[in-house]
PDB file of N, CA and C in Angstrom:
ATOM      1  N   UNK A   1     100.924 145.313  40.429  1.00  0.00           N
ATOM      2  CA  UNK A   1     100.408 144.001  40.115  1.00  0.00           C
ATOM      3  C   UNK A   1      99.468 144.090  38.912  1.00  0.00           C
ATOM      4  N   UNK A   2      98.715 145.085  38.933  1.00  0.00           N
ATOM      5  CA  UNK A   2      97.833 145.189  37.741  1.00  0.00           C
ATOM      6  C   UNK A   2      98.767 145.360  36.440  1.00  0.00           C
ATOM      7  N   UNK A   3      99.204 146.529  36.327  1.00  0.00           N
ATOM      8  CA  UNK A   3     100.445 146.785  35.407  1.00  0.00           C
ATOM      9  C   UNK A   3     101.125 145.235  34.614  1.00  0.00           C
ATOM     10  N   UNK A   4     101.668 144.565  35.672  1.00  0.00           N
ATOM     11  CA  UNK A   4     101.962 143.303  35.482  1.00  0.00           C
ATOM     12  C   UNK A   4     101.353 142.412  34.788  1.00  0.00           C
ATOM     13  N   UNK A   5     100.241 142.849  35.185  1.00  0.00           N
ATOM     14  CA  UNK A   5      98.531 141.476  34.684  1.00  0.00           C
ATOM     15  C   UNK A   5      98.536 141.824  33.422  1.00  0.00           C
ATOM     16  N   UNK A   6      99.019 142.831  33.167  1.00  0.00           N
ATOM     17  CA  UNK A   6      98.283 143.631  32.027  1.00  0.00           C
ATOM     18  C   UNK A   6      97.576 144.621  31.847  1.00  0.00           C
ATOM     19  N   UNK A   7      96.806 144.452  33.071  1.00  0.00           N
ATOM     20  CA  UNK A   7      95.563 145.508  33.310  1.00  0.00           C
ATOM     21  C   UNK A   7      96.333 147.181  32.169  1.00  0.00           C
ATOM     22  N   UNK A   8      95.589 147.706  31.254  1.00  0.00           N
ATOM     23  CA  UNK A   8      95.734 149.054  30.834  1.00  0.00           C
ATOM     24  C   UNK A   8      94.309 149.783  31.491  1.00  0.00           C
ATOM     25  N   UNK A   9      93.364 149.414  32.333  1.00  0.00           N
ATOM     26  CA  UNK A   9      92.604 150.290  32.656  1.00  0.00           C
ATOM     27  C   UNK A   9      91.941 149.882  33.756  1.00  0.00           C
ATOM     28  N   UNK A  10      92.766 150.629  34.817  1.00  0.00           N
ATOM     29  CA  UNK A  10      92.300 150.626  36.283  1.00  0.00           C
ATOM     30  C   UNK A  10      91.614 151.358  36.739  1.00  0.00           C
ATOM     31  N   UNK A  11      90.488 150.876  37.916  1.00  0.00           N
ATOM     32  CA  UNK A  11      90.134 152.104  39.111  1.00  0.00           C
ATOM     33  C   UNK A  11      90.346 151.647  40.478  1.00  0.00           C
ATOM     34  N   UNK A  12      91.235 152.632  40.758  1.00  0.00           N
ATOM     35  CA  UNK A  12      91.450 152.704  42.556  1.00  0.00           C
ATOM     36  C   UNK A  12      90.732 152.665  43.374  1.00  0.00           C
ATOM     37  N   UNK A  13      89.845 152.294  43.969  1.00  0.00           N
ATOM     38  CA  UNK A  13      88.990 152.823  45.010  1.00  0.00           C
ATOM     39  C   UNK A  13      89.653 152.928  46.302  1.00  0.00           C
ATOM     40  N   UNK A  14      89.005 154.028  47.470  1.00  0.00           N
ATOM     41  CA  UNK A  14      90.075 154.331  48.264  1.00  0.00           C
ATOM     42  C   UNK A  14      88.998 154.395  49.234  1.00  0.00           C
ATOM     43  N   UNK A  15      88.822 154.488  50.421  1.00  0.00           N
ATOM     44  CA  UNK A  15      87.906 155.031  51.405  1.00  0.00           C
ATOM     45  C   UNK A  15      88.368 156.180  52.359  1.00  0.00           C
ATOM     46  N   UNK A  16      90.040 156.431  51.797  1.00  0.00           N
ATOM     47  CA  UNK A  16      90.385 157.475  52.326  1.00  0.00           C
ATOM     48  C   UNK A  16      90.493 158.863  51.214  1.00  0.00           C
ATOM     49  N   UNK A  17      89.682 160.236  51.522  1.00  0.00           N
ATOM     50  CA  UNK A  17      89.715 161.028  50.922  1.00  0.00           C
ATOM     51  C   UNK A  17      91.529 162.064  51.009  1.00  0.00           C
ATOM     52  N   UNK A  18      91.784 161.548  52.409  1.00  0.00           N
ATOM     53  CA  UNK A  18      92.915 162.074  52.824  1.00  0.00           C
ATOM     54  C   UNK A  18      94.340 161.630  51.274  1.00  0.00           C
ATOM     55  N   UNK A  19      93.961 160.464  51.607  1.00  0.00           N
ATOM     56  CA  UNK A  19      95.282 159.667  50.691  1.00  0.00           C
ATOM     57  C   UNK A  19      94.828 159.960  48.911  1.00  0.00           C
ATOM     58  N   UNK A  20      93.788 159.660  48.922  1.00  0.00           N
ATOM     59  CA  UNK A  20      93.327 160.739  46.993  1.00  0.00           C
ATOM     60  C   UNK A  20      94.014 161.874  46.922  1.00  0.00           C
ATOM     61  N   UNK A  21      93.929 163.088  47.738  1.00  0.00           N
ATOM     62  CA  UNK A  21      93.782 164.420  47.834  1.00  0.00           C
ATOM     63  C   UNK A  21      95.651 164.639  47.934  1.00  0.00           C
ATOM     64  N   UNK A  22      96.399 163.689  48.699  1.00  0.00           N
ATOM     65  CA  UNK A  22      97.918 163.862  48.813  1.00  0.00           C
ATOM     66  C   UNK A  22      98.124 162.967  47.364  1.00  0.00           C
ATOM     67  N   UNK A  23      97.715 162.415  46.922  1.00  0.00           N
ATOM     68  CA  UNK A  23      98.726 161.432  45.503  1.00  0.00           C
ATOM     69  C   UNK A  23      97.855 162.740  44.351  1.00  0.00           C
ATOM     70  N   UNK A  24      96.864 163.257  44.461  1.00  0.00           N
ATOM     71  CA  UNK A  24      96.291 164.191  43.208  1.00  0.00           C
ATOM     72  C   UNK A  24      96.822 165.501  44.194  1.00  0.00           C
ATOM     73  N   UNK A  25      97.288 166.043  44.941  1.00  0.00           N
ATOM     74  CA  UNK A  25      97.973 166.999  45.280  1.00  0.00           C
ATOM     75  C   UNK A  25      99.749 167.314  44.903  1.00  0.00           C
ATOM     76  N   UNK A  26     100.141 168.659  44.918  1.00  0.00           N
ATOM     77  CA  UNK A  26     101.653 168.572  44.509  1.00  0.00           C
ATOM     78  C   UNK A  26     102.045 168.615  46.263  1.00  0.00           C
ATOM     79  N   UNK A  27     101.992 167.818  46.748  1.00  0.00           N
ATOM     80  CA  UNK A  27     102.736 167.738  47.818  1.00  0.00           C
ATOM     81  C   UNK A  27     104.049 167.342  48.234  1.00  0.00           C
ATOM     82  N   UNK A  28     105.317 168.265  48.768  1.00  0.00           N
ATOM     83  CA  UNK A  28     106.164 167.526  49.042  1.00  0.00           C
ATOM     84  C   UNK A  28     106.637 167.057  50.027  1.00  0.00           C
ATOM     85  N   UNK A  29     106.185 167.929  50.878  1.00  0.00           N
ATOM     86  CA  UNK A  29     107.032 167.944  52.073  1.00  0.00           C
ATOM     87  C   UNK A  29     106.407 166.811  53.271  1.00  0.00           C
ATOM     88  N   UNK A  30     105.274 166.136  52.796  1.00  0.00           N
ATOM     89  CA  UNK A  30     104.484 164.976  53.724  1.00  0.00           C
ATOM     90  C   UNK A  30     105.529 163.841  54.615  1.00  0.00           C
ATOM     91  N   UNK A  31     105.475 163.831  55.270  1.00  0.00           N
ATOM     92  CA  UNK A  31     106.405 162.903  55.916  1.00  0.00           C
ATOM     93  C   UNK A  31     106.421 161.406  54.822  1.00  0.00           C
ATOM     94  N   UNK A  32     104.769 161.247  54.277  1.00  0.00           N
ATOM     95  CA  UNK A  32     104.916 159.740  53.419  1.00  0.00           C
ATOM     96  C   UNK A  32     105.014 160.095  52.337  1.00  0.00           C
ATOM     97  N   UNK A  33     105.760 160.844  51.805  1.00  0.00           N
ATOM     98  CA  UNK A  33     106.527 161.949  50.324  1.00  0.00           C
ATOM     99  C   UNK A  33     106.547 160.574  49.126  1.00  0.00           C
ATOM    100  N   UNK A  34     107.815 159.493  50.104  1.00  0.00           N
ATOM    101  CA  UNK A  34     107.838 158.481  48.959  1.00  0.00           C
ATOM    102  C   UNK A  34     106.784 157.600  48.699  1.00  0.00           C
ATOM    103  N   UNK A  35     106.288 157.309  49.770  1.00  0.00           N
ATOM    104  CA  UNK A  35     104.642 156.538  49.093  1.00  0.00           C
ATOM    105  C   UNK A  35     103.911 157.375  48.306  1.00  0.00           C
ATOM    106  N   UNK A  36     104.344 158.410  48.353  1.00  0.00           N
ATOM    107  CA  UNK A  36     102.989 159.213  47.400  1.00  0.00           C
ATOM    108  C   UNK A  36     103.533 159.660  46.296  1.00  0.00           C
ATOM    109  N   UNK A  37     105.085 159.686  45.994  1.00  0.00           N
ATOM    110  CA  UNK A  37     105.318 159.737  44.968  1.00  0.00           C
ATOM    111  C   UNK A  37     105.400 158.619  44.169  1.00  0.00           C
ATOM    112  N   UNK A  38     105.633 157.449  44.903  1.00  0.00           N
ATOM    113  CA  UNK A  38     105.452 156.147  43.987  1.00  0.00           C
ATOM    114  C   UNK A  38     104.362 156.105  43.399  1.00  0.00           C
ATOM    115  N   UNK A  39     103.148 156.300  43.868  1.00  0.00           N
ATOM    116  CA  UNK A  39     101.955 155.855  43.783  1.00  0.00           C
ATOM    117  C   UNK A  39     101.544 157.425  42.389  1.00  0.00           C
ATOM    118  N   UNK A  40     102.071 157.763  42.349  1.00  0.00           N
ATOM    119  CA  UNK A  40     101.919 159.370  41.235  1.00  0.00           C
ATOM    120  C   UNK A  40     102.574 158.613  40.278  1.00  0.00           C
ATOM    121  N   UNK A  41     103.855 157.837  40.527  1.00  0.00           N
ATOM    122  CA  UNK A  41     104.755 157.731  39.206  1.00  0.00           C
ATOM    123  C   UNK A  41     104.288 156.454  38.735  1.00  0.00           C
ATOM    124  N   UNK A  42     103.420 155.396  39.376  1.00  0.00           N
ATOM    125  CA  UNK A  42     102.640 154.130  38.875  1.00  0.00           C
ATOM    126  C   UNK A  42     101.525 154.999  37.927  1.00  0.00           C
ATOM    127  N   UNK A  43     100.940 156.450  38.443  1.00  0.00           N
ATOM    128  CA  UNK A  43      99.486 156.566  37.873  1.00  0.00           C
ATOM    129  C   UNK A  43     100.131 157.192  36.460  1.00  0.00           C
ATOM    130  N   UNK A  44     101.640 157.363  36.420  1.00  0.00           N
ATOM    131  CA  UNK A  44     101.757 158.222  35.282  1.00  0.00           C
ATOM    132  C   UNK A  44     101.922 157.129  33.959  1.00  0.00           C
ATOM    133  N   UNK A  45     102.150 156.505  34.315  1.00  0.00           N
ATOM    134  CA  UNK A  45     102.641 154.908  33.211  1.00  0.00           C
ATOM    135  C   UNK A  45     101.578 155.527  31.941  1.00  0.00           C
ATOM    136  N   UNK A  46     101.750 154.127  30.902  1.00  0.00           N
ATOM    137  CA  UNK A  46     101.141 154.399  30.001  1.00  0.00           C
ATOM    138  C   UNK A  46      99.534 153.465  29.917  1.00  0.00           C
ATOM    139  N   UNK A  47      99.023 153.978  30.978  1.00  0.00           N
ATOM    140  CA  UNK A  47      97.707 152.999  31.036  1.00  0.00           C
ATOM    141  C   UNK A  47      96.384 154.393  31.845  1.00  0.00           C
ATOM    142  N   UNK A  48      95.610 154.153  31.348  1.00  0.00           N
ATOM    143  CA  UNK A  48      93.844 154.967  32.337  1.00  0.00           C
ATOM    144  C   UNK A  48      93.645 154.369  33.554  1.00  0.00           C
ATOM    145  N   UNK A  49      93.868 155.516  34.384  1.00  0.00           N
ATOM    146  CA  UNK A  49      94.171 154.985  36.101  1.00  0.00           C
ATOM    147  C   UNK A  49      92.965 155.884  36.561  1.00  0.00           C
ATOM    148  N   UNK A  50      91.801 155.649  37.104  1.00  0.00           N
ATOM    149  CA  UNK A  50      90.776 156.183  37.698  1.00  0.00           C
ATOM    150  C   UNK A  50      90.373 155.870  39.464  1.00  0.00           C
ATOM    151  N   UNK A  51      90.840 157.219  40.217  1.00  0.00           N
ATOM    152  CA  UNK A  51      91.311 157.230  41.697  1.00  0.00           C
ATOM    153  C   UNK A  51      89.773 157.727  41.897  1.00  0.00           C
ATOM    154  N   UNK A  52      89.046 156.969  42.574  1.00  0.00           N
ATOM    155  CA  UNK A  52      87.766 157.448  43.303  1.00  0.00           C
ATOM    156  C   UNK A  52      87.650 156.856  44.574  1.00  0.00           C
ATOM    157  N   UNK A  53      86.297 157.591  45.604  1.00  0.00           N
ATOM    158  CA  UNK A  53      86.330 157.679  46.797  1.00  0.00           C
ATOM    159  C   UNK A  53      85.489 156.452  46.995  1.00  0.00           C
ATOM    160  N   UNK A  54      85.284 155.628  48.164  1.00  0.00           N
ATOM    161  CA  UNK A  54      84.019 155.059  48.500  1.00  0.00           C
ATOM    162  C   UNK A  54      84.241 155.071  49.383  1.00  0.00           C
ATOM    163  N   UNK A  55      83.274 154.451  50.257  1.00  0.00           N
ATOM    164  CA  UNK A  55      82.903 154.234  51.581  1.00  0.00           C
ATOM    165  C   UNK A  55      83.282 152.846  51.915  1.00  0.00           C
ATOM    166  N   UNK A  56      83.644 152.351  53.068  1.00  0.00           N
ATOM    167  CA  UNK A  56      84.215 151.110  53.482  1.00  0.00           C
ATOM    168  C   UNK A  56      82.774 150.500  53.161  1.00  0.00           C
ATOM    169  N   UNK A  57      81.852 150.590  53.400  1.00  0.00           N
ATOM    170  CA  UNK A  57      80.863 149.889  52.853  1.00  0.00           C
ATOM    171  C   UNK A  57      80.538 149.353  51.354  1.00  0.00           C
ATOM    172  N   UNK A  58      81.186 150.756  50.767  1.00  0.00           N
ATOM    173  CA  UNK A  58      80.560 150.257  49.186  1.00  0.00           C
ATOM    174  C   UNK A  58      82.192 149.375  48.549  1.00  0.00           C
ATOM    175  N   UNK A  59      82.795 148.922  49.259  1.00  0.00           N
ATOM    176  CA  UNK A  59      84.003 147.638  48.884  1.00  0.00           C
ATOM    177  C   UNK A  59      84.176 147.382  50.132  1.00  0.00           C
ATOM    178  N   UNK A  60      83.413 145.887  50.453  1.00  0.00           N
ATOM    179  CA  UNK A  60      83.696 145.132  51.247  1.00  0.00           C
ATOM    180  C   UNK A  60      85.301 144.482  51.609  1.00  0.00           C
ATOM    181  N   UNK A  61      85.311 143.921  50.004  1.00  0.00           N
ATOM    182  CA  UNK A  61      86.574 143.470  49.358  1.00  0.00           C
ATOM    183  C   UNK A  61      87.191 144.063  50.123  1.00  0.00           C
ATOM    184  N   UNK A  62      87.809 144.960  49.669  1.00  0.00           N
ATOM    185  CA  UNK A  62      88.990 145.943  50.445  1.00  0.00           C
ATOM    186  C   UNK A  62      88.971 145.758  51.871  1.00  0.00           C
ATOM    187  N   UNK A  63      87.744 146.382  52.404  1.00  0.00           N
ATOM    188  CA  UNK A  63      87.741 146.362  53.435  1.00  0.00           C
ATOM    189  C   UNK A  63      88.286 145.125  54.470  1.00  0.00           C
ATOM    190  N   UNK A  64      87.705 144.135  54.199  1.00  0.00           N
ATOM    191  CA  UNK A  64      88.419 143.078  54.217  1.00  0.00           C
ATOM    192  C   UNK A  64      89.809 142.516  54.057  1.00  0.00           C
ATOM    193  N   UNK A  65      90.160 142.909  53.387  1.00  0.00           N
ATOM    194  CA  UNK A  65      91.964 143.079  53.089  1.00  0.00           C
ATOM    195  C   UNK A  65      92.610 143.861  53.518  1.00  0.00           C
ATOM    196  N   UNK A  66      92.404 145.039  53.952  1.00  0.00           N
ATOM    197  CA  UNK A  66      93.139 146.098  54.805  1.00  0.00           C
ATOM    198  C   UNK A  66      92.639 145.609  56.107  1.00  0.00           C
ATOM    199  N   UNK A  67      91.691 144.974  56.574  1.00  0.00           N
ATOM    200  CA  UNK A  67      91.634 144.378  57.679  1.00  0.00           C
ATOM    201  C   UNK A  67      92.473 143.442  58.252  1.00  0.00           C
ATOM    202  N   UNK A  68      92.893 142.713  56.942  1.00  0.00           N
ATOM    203  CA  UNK A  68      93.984 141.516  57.475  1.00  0.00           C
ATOM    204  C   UNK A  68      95.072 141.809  57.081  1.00  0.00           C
ATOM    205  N   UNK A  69      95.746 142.784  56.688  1.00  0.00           N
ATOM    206  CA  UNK A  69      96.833 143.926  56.769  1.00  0.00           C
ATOM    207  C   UNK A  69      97.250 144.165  57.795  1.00  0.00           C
ATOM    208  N   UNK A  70      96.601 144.132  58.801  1.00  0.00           N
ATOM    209  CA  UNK A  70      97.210 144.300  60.603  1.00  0.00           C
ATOM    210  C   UNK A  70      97.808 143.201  60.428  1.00  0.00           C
ATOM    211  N   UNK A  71      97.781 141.939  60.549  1.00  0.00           N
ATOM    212  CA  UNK A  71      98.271 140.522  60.592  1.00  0.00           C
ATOM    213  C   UNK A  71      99.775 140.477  59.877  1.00  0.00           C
ATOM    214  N   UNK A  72     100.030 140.857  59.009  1.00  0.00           N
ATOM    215  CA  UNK A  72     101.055 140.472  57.947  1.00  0.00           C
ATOM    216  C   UNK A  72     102.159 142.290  58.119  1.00  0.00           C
ATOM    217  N   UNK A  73     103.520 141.632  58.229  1.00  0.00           N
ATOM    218  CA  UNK A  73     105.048 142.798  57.831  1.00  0.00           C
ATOM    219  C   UNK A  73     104.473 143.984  56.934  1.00  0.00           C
ATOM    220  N   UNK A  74     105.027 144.950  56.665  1.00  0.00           N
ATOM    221  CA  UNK A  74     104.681 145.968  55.790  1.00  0.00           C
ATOM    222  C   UNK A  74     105.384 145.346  54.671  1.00  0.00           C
ATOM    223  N   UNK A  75     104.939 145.280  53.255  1.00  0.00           N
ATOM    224  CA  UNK A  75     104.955 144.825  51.840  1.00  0.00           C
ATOM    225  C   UNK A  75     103.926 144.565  51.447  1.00  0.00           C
ATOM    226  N   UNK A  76     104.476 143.809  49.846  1.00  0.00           N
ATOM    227  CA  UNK A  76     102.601 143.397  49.344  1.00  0.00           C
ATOM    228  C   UNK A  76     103.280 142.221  49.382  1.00  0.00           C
ATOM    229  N   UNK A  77     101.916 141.453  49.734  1.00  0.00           N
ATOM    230  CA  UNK A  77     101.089 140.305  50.032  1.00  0.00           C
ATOM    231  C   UNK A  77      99.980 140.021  49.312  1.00  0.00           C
ATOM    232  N   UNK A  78     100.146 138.860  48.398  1.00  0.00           N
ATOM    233  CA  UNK A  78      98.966 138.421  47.669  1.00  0.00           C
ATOM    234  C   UNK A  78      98.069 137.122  48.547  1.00  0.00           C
ATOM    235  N   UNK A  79      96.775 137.117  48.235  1.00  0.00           N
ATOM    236  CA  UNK A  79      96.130 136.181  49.188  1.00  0.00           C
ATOM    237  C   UNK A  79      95.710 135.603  47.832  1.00  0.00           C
ATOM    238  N   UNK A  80      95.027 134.074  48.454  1.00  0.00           N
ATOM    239  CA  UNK A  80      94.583 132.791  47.208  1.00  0.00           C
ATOM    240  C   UNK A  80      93.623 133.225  46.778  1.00  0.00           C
ATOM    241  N   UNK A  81      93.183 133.231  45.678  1.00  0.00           N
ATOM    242  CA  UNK A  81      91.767 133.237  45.011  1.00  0.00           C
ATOM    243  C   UNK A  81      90.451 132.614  45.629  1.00  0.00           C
ATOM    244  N   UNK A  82      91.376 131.123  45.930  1.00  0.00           N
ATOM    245  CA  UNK A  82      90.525 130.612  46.612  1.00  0.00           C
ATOM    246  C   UNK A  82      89.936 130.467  48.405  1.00  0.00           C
ATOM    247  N   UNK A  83      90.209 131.781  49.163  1.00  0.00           N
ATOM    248  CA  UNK A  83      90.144 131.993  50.551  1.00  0.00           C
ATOM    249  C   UNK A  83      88.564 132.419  50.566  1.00  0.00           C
ATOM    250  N   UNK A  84      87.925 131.440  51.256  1.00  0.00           N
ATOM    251  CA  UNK A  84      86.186 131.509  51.742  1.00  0.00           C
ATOM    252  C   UNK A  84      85.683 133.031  52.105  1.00  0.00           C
ATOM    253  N   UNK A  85      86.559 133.300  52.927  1.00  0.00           N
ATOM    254  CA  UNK A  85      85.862 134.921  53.318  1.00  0.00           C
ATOM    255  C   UNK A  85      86.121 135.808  52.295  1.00  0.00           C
ATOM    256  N   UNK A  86      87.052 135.856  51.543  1.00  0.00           N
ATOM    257  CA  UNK A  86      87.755 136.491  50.640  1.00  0.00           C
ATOM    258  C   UNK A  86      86.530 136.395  49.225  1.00  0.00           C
ATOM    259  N   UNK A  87      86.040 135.498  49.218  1.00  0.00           N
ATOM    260  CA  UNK A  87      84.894 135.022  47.561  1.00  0.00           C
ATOM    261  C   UNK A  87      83.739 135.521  48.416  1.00  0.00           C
ATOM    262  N   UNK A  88      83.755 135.500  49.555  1.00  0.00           N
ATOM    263  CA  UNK A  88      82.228 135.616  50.450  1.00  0.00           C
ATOM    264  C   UNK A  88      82.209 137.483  49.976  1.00  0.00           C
ATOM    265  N   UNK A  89      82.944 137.983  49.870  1.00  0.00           N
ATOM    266  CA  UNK A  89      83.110 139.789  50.320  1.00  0.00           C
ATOM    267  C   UNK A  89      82.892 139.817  48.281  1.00  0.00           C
ATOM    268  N   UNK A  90      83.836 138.932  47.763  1.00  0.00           N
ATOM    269  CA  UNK A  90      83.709 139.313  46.732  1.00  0.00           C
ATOM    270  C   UNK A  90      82.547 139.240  45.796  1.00  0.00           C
ATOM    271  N   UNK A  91      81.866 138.354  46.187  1.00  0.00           N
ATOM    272  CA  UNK A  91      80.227 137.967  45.623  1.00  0.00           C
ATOM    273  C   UNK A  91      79.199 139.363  46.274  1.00  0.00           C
ATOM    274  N   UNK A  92      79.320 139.457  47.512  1.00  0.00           N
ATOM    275  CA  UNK A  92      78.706 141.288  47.715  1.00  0.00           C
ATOM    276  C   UNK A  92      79.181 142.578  46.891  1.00  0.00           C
ATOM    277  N   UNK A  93      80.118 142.259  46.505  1.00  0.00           N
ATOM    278  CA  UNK A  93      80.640 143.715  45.826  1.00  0.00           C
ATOM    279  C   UNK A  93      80.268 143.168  44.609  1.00  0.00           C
ATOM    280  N   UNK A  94      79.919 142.205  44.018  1.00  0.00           N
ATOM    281  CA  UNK A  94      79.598 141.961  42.692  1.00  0.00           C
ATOM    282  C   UNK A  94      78.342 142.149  42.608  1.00  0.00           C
ATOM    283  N   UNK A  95      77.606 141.797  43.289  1.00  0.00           N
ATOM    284  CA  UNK A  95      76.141 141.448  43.513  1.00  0.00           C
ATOM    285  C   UNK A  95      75.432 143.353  43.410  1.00  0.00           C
ATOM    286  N   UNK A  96      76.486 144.533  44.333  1.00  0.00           N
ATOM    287  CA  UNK A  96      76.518 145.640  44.695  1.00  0.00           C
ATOM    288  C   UNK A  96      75.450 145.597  46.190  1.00  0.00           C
ATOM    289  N   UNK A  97      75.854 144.754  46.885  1.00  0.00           N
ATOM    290  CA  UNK A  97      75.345 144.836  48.137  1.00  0.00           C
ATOM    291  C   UNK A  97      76.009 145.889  49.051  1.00  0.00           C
ATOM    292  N   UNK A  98      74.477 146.543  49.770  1.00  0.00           N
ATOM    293  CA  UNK A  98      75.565 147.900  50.735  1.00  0.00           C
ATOM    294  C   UNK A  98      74.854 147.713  51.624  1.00  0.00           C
ATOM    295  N   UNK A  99      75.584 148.117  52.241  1.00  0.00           N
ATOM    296  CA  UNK A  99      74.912 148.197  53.993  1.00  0.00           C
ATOM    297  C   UNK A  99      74.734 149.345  54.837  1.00  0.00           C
ATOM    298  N   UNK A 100      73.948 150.229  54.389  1.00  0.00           N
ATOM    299  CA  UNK A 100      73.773 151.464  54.619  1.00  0.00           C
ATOM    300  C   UNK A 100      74.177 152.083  56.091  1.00  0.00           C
ATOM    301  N   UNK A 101      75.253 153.171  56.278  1.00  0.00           N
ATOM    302  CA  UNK A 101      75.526 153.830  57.616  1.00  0.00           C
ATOM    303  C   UNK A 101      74.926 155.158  57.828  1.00  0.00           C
ATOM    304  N   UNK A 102      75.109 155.819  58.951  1.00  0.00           N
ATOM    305  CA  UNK A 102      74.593 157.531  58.923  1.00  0.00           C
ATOM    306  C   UNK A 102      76.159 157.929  58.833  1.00  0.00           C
ATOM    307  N   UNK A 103      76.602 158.944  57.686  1.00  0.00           N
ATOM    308  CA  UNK A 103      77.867 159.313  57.689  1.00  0.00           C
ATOM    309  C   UNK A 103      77.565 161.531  57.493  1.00  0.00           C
ATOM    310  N   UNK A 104      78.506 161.477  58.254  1.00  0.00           N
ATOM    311  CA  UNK A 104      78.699 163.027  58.089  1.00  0.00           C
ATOM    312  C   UNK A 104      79.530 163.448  56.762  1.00  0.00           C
ATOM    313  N   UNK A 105      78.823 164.552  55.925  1.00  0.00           N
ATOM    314  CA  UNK A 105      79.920 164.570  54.866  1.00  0.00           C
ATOM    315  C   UNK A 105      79.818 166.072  54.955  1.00  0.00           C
TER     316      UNK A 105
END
C-alpha cells in the first residue's frame, strides 16, 4: 500500500522481535517461508525500508489495528480515516504519548 501511495521511504515498526529477526534472517525452511519471503522481496524494491522494534506501547496505532485483525478473514483490510478510535490512537502516537510497563529484556 505504501509502495502504491508512493511512499519511497518507509519505517516498519513491529512489536515482534521474532518476525524482524525471520524477514532480516536467511531463513528457509519456516513453516511461514512465503510470508517472509514476500515481505524480503517488498523490502528489496527500489525505495529505503527501515524495520525497527517497539513496544505495543510505543504504537498505539498498530496496536489497535492488529487488535481488530481478530474481527476481519485473513487479507488486507483498509479502515476509514475517519474511524473515532482509530484518530483517538493516532493523536497519542503523534503527540508521543507512552504508557510506561515493567518489561523483561
Amino acid at each position: 500500500m505504501a509502495w502504491d501511495a508512493g511512499a519511497r521511504r518507509v519505517e516498519v515498526q513491529s512489536d515482534s522481535r521474532t518476525a524482524i529477526q525471520l524477514i532480516q534472517s536467511a531463513t528457509e525452511t519456516h513453516p511461514h517461508r512465503m510470508m517472509i519471503m514476500t515481505a524480503r522481496q517488498l523490502i528489496q524494491r527500489d525505495w529505503e525500508v527501515t524495520i525497527t522494534h517497539t513496544f505495543r506501547e510505543g504504537n498505539f496505532t498498530a496496536d489497535f489495528l492488529a487488535s481488530q485483525g481478530h474481527d476481519y478473514p485473513i487479507g488486507i483490510h483498509s479502515f476509514p480515516g475517519n474511524n473515532p478510535n482509530l484518530l483517538h490512537w493516532l493523536l497519542y502516537d503523534r503527540m508521543g504519548v507512552a504508557i510506561p510497563r515493567l518489561v523483561n529484556v
